[in-house]
C-alpha atoms as a PDB file:
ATOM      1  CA  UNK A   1      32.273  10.602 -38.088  1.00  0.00           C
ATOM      2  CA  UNK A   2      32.791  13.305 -35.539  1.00  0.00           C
ATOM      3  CA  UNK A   3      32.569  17.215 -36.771  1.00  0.00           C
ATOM      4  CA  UNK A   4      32.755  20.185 -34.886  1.00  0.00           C
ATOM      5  CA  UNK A   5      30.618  22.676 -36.738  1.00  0.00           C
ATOM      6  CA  UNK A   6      30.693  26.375 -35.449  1.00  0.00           C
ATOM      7  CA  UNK A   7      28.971  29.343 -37.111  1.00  0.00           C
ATOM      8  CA  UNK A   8      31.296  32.592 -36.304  1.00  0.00           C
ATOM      9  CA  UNK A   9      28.655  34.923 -37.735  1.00  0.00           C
ATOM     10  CA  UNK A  10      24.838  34.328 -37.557  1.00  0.00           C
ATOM     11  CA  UNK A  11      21.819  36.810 -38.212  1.00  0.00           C
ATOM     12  CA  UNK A  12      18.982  37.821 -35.401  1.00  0.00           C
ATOM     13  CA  UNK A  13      16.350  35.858 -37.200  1.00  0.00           C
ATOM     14  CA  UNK A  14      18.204  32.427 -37.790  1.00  0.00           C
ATOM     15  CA  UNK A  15      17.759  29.348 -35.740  1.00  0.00           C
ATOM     16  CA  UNK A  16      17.404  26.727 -34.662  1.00  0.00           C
ATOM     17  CA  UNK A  17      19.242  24.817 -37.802  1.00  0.00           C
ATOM     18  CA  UNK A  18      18.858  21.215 -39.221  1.00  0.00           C
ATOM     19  CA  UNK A  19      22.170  20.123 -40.708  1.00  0.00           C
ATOM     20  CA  UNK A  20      22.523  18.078 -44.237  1.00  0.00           C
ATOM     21  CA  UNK A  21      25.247  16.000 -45.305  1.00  0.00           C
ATOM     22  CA  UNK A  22      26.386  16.346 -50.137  1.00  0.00           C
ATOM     23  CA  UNK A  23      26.547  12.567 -49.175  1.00  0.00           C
ATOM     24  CA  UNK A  24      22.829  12.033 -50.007  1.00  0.00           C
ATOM     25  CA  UNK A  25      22.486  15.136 -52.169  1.00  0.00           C
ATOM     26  CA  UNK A  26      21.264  17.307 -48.789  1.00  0.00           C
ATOM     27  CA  UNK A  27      17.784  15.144 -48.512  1.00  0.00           C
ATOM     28  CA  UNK A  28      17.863  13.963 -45.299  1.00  0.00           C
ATOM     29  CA  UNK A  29      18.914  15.941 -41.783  1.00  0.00           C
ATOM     30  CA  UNK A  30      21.691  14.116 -40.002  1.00  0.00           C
ATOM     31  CA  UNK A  31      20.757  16.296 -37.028  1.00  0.00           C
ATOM     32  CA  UNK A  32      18.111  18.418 -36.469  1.00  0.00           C
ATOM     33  CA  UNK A  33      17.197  21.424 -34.082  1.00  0.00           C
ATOM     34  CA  UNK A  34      20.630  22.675 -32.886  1.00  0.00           C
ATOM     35  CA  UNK A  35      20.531  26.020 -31.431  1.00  0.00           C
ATOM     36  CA  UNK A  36      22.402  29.120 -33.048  1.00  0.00           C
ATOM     37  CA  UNK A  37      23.715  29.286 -29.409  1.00  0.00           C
ATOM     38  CA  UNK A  38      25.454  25.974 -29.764  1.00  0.00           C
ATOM     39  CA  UNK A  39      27.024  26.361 -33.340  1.00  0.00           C
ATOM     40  CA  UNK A  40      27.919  29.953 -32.194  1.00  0.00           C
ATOM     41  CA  UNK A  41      30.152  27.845 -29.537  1.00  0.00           C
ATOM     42  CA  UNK A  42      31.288  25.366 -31.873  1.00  0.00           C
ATOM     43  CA  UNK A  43      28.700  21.903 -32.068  1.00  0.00           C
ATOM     44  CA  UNK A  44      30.416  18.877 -31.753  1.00  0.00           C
ATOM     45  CA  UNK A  45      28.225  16.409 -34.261  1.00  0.00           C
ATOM     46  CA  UNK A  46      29.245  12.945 -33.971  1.00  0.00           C
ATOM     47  CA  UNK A  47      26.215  12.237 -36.638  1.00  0.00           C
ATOM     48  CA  UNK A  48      27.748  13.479 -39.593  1.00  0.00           C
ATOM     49  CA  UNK A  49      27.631  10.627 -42.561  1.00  0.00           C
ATOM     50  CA  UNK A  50      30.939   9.028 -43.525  1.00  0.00           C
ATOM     51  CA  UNK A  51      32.701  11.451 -46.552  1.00  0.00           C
ATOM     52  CA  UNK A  52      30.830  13.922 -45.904  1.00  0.00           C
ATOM     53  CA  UNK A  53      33.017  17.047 -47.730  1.00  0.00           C
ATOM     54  CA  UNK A  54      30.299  19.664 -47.720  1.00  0.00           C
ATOM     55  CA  UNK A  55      27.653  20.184 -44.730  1.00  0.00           C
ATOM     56  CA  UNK A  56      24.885  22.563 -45.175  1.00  0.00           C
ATOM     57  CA  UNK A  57      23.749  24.215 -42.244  1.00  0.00           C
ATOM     58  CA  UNK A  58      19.958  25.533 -42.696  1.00  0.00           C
ATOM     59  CA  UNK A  59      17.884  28.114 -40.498  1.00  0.00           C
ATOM     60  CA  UNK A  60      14.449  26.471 -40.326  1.00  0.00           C
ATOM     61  CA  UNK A  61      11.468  29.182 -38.692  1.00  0.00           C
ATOM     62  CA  UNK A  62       9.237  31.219 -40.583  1.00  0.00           C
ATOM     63  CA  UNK A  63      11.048  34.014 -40.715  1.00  0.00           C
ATOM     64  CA  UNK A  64      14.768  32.793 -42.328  1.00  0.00           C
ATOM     65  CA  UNK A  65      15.245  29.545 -44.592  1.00  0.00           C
ATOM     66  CA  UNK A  66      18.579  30.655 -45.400  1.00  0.00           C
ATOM     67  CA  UNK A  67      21.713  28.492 -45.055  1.00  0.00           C
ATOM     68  CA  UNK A  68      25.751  28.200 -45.363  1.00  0.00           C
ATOM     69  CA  UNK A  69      27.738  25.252 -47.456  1.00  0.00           C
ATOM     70  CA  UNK A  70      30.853  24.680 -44.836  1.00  0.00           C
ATOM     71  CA  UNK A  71      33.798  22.590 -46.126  1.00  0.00           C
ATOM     72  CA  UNK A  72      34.442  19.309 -44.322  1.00  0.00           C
ATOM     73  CA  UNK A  73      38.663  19.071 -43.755  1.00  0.00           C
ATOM     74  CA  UNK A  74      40.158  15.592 -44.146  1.00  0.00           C
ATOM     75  CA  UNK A  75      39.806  13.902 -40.716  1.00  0.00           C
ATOM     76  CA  UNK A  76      42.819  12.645 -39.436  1.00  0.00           C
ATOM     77  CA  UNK A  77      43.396   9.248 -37.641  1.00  0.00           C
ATOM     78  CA  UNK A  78      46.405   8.206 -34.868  1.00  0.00           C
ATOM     79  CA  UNK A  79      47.595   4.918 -34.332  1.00  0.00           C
ATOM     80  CA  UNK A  80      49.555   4.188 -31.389  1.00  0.00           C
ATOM     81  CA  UNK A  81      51.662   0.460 -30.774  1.00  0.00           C
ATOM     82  CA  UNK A  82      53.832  -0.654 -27.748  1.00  0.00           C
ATOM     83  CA  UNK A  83      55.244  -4.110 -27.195  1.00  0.00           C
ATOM     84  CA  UNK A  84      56.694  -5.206 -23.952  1.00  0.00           C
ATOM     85  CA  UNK A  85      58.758  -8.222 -23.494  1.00  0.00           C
ATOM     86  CA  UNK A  86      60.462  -9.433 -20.613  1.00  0.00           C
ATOM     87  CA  UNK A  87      62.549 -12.935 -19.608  1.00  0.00           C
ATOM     88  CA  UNK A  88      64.422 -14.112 -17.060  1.00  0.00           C
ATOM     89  CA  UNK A  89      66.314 -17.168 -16.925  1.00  0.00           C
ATOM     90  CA  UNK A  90      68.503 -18.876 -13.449  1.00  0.00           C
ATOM     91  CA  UNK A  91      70.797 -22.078 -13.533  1.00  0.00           C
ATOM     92  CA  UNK A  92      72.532 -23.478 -10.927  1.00  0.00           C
ATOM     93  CA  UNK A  93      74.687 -26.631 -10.746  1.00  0.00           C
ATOM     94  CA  UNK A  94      76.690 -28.260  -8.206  1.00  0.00           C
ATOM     95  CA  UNK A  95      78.900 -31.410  -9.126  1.00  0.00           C
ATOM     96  CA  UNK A  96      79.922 -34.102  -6.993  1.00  0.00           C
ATOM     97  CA  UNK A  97      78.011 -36.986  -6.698  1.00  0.00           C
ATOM     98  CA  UNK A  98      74.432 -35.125  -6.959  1.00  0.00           C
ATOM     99  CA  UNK A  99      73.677 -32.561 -10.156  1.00  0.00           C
ATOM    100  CA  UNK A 100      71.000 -30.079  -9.745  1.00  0.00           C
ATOM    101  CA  UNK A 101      69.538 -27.682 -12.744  1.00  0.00           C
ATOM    102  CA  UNK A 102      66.719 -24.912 -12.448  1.00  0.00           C
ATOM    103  CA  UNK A 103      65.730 -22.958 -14.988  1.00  0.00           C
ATOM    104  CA  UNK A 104      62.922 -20.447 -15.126  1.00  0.00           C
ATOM    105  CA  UNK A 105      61.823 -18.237 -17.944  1.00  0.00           C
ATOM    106  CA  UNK A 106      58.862 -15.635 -17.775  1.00  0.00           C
ATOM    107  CA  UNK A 107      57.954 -13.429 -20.965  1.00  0.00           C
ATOM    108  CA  UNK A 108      55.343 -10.887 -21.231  1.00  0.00           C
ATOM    109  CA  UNK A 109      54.578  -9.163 -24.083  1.00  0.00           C
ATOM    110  CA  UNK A 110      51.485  -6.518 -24.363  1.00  0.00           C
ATOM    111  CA  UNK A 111      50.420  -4.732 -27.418  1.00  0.00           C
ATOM    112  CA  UNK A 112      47.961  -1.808 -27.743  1.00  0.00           C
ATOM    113  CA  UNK A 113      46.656  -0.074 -30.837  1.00  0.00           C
ATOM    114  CA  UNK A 114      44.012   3.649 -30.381  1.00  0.00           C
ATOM    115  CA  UNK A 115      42.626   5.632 -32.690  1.00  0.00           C
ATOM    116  CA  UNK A 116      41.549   9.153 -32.365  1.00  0.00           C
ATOM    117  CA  UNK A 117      39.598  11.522 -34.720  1.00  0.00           C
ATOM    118  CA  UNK A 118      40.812  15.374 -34.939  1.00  0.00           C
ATOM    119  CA  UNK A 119      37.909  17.288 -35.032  1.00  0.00           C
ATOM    120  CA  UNK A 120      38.293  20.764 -37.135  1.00  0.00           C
ATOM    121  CA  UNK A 121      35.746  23.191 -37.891  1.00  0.00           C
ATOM    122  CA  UNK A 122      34.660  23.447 -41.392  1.00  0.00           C
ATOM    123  CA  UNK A 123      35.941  26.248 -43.855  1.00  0.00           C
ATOM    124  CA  UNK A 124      33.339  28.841 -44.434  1.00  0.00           C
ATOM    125  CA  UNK A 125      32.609  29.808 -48.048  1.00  0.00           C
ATOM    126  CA  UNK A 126      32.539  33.409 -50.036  1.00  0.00           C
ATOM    127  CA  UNK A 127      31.283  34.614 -53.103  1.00  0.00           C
ATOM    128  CA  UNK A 128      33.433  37.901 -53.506  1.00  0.00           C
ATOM    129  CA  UNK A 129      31.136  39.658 -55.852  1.00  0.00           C
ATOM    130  CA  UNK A 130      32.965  42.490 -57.782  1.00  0.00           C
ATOM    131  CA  UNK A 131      31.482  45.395 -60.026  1.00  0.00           C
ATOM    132  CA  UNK A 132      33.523  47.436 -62.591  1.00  0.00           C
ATOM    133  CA  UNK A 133      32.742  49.929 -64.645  1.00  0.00           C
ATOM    134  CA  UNK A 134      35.032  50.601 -67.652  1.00  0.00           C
ATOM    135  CA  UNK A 135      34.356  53.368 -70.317  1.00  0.00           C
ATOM    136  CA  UNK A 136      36.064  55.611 -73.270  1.00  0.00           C
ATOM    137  CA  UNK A 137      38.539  58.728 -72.651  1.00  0.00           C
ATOM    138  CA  UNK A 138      35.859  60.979 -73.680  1.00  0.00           C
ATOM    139  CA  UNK A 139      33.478  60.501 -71.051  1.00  0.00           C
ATOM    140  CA  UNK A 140      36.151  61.002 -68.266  1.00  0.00           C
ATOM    141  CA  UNK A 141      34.127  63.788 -65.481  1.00  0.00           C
ATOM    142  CA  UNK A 142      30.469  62.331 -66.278  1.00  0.00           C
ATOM    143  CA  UNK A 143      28.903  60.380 -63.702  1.00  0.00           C
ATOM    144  CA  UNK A 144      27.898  56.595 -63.690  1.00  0.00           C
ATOM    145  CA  UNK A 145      24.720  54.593 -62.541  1.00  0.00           C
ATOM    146  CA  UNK A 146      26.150  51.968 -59.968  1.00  0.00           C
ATOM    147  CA  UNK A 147      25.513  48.039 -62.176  1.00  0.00           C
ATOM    148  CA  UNK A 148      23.561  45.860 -59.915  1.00  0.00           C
ATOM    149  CA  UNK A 149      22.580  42.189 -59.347  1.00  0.00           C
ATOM    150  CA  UNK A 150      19.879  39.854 -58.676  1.00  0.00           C
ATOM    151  CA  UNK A 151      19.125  35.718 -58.459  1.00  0.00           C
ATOM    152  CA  UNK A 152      16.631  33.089 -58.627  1.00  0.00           C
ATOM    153  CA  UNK A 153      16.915  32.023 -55.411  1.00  0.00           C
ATOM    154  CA  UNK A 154      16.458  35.452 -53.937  1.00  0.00           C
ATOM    155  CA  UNK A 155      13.668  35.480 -51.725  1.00  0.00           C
ATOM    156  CA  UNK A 156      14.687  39.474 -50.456  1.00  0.00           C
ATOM    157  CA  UNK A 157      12.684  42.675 -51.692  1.00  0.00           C
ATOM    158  CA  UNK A 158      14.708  44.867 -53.970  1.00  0.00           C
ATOM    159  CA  UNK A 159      18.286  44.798 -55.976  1.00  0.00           C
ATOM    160  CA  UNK A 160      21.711  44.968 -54.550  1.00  0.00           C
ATOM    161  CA  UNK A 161      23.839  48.052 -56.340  1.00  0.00           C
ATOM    162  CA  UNK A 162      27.817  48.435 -56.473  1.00  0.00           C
ATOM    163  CA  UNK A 163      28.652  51.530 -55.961  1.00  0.00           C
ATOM    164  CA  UNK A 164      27.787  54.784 -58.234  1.00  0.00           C
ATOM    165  CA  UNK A 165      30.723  57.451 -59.127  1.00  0.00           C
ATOM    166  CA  UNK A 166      32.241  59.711 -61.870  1.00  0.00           C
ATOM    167  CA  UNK A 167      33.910  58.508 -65.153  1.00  0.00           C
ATOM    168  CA  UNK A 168      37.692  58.773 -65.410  1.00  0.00           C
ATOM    169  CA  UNK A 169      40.150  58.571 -68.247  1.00  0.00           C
ATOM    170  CA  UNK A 170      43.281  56.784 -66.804  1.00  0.00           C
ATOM    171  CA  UNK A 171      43.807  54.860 -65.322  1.00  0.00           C
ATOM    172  CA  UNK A 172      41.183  51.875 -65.919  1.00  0.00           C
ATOM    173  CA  UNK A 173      38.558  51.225 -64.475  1.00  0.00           C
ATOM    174  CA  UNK A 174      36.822  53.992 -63.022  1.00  0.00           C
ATOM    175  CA  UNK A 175      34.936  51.786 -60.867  1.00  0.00           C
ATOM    176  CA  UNK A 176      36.378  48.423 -59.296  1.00  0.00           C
ATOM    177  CA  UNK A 177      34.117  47.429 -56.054  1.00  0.00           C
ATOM    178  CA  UNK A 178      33.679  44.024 -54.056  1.00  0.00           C
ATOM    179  CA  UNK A 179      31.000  42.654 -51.966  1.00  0.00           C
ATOM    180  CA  UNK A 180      31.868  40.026 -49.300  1.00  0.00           C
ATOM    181  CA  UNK A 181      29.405  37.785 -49.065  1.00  0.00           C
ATOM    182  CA  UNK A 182      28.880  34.401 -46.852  1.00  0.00           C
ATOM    183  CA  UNK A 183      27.915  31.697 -49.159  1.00  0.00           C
ATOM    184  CA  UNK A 184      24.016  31.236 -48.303  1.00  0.00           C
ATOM    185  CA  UNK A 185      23.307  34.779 -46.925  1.00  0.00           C
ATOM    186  CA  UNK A 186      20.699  36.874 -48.031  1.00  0.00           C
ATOM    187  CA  UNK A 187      22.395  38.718 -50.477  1.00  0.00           C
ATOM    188  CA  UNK A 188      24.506  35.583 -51.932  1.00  0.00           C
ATOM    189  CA  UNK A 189      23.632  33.479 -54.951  1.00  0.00           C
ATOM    190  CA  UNK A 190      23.994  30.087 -54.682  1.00  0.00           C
ATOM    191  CA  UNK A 191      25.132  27.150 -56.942  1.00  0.00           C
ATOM    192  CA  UNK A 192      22.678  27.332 -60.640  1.00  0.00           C
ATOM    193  CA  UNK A 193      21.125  30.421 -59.359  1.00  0.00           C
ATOM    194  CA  UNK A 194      20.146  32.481 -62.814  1.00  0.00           C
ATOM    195  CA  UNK A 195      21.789  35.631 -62.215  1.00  0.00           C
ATOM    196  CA  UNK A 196      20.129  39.102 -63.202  1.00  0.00           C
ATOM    197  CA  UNK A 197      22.840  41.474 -64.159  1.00  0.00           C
ATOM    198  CA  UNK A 198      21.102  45.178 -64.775  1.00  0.00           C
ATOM    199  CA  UNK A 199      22.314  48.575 -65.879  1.00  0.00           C
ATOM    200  CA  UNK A 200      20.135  51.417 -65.083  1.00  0.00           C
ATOM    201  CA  UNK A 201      19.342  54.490 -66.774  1.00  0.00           C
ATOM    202  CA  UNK A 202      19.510  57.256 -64.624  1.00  0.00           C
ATOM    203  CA  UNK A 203      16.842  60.601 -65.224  1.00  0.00           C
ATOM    204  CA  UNK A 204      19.635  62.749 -64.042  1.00  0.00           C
ATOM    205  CA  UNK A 205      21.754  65.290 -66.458  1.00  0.00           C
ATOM    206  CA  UNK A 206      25.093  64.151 -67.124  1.00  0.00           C
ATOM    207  CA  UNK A 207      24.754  60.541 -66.156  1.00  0.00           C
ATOM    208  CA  UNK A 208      26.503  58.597 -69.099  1.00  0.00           C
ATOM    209  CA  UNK A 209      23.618  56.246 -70.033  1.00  0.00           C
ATOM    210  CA  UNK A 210      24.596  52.074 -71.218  1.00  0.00           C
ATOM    211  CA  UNK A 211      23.636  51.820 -74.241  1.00  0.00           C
ATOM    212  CA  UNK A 212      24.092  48.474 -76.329  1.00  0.00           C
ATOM    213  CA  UNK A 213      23.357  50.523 -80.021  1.00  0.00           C
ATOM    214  CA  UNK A 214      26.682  52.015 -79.142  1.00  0.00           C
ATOM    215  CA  UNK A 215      28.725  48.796 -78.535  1.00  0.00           C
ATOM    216  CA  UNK A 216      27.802  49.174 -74.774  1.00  0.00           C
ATOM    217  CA  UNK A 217      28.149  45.488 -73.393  1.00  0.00           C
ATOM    218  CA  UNK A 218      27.753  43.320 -70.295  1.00  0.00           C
ATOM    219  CA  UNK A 219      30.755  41.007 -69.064  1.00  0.00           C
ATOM    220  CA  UNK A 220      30.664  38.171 -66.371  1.00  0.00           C
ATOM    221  CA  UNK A 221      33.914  36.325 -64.982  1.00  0.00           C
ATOM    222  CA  UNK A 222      33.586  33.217 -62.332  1.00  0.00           C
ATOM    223  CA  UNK A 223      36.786  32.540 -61.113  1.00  0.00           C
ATOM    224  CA  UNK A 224      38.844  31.150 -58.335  1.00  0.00           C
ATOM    225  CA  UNK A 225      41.183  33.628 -58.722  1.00  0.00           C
ATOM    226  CA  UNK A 226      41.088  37.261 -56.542  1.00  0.00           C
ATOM    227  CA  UNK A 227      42.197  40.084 -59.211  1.00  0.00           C
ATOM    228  CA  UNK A 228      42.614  43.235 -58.663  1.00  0.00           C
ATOM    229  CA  UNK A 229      41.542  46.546 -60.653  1.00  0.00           C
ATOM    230  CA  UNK A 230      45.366  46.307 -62.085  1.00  0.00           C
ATOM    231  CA  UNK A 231      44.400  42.926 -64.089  1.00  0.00           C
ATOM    232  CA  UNK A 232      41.498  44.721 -65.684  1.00  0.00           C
ATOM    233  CA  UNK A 233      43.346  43.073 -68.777  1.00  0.00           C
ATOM    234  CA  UNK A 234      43.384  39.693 -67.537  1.00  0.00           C
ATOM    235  CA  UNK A 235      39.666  39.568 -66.455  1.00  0.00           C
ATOM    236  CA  UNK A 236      38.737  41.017 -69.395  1.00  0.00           C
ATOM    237  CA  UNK A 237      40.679  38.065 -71.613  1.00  0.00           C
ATOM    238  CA  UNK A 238      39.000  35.462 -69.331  1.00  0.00           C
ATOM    239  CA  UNK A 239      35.425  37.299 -68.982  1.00  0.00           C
ATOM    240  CA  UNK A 240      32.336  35.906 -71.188  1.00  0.00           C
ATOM    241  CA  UNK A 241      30.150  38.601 -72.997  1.00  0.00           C
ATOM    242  CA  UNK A 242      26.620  38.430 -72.385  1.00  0.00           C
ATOM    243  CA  UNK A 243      24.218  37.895 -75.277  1.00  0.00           C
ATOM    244  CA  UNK A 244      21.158  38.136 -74.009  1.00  0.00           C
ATOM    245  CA  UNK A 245      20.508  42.143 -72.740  1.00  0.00           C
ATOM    246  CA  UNK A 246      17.188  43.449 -72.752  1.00  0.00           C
ATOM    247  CA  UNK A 247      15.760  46.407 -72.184  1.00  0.00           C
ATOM    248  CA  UNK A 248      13.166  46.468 -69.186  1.00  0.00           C
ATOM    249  CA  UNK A 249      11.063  49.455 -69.193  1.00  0.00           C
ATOM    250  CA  UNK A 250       8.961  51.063 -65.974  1.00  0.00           C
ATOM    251  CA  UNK A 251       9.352  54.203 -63.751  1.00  0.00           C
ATOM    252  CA  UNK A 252      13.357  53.273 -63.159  1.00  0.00           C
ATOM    253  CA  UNK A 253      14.094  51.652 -66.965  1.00  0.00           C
ATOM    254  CA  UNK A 254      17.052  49.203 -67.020  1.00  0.00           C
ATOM    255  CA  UNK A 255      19.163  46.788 -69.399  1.00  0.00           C
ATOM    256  CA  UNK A 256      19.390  43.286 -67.994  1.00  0.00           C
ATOM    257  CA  UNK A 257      21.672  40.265 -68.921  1.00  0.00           C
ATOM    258  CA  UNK A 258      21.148  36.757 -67.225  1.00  0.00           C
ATOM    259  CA  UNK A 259      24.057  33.826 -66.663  1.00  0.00           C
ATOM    260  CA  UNK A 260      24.069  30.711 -64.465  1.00  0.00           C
ATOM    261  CA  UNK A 261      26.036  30.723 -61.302  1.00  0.00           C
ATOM    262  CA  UNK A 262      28.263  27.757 -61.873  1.00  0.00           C
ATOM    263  CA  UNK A 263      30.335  27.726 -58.892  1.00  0.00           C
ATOM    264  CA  UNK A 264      33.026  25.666 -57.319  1.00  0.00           C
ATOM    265  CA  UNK A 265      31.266  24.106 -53.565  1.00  0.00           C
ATOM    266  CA  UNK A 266      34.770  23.095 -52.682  1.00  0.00           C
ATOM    267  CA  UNK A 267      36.385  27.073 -52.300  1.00  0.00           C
ATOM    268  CA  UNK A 268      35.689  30.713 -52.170  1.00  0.00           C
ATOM    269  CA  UNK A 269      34.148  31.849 -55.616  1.00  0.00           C
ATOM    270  CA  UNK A 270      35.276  35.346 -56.981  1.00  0.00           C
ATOM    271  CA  UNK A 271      32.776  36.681 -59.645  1.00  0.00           C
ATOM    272  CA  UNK A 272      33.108  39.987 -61.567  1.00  0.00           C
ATOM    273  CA  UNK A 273      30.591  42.149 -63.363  1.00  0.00           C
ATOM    274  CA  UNK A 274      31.680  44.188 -66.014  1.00  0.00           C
ATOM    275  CA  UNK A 275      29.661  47.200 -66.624  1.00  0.00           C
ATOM    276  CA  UNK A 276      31.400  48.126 -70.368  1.00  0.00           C
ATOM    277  CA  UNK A 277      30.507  51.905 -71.491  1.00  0.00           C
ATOM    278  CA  UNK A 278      33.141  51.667 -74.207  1.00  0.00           C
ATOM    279  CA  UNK A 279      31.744  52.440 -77.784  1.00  0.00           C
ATOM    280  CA  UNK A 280      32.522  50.728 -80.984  1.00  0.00           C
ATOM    281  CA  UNK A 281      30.266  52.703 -83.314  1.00  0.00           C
END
């Protein structure tokens, strides 16, 4: 079937791309080669395998292996059908002693059936990725540590860090921050990744430091849903506690949690990290 793929953002260091087809599990390129240039434009592939619903499209040089999932719309099919017919008929008769009768009949019918395929550009996936940072009345004016994140698949020096600020009391939560991230990207997990979830301790004075003794805990949430800082409640009810923290020493100490990135290849994922500084002891 016939796909036209277009990339509307791509990096300095990507190209030239092989694409892959979730019809054989991504093994085999169904077209190889294609210029960043020509996505960038919008690539008309008339290669792509029949059912195709997800096509990966993969940077292949030395310096970026890093690809994008893009949703495959229903393809949609037109079938056109005219019939012409046409007759004509003449009689004449004269009657005396001779009797003449013509008759002529011509029909013509013509039938005609096309079919066209609507080409539309595949959907471009998301991970929203969204720290918060929720705490206790009593440390409202100290400052926070911003939570970060890493994943297996990560191939990037380094963490990436929401955002660092000072502890409130109302409303909840002091922190509530999202990264927008194309599926693929350098900074994106991507389907079964293990994901790295760490809380550092800062060296600072008056940095409120995470601290499990104190009923300090770690809270994921993958969801399809986009919530906002006013449905802390909600995410909260629907989050999953991590059991697993840590603590990693060296010269910047941390507390880590891991969970599997489990995500949905058919939409935009929304995942929240819950950085929770409430105590229950």
């Amino acid at each position: 079937m016939t796909v036209l793929i277009t990339l509307t953002t791509a990096g300095a260091d990507t190209g030239p791309f092989n694409l892959f087809s979730d019809v054989n599990g991504y093994a085999i390129a169904f077209d190889a080669g294609v210029t960043k240039e020509q996505l960038e434009a919008g690539y008309p592939s008339a290669a792509v395998p029949s059912n195709t619903t997800i096509i990966r499209v993969q940077s292949v040089n030395t310096l970026c292996t890093n690809f994008i999932l893009l949703n495959v719309p229903t393809s949609t099919t037109t079938t056109t059908s005219s019939s012409t017919s046409t007759s004509t008929s003449t009689s004449t008769s004269t009657s005396t002693t001779t009797s003449t009768s013509t008759s002529t009949s011509t029909s013509t019918s013509t039938s005609t059936t096309s079919s066209s395929t609507t080409q539309v550009p595949p959907t471009v996936l998301y991970n929203y990725l969204t720290g918060i940072v929720i705490n206790d009345a009593d440390n409202s004016g100290e400052q926070f540590t911003g939570g970060s994140y890493n994943f297996s698949s990560n191939q990037q020096p380094g963490d990436w860090y929401f955002g660092t600020g000072v502890l409130v009391n109302v409303p909840q939560p002091s922190y509530f921050g999202t990264l927008t991230l194309e599926y693929g990207t350098y900074a994106s997990p991507i389907d079964m990744d293990t994901i790295y979830m760490y809380q550092e301790l800062s060296p600072f004075p008056n940095y409120l430091e995470f601290d499990p003794a104190l009923g300090n805990k770690m809270w994921y949430l993958i969801s399809q849903v986009e919530y906002t800082a006013a449905q802390l409640s909600t995410i909260l009810a629907n989050a999953t506690q991590l059991q697993n923290l840590q603590y990693i020493p060296g010269s910047f100490p941390k507390w880590e949690g891991t969970f599997i990135f489990d995500v949905d290849l058919t939409q935009s994922n929304y995942v929240y990290f819950i950085y929770d500084y409430r105590k229950t002891v």
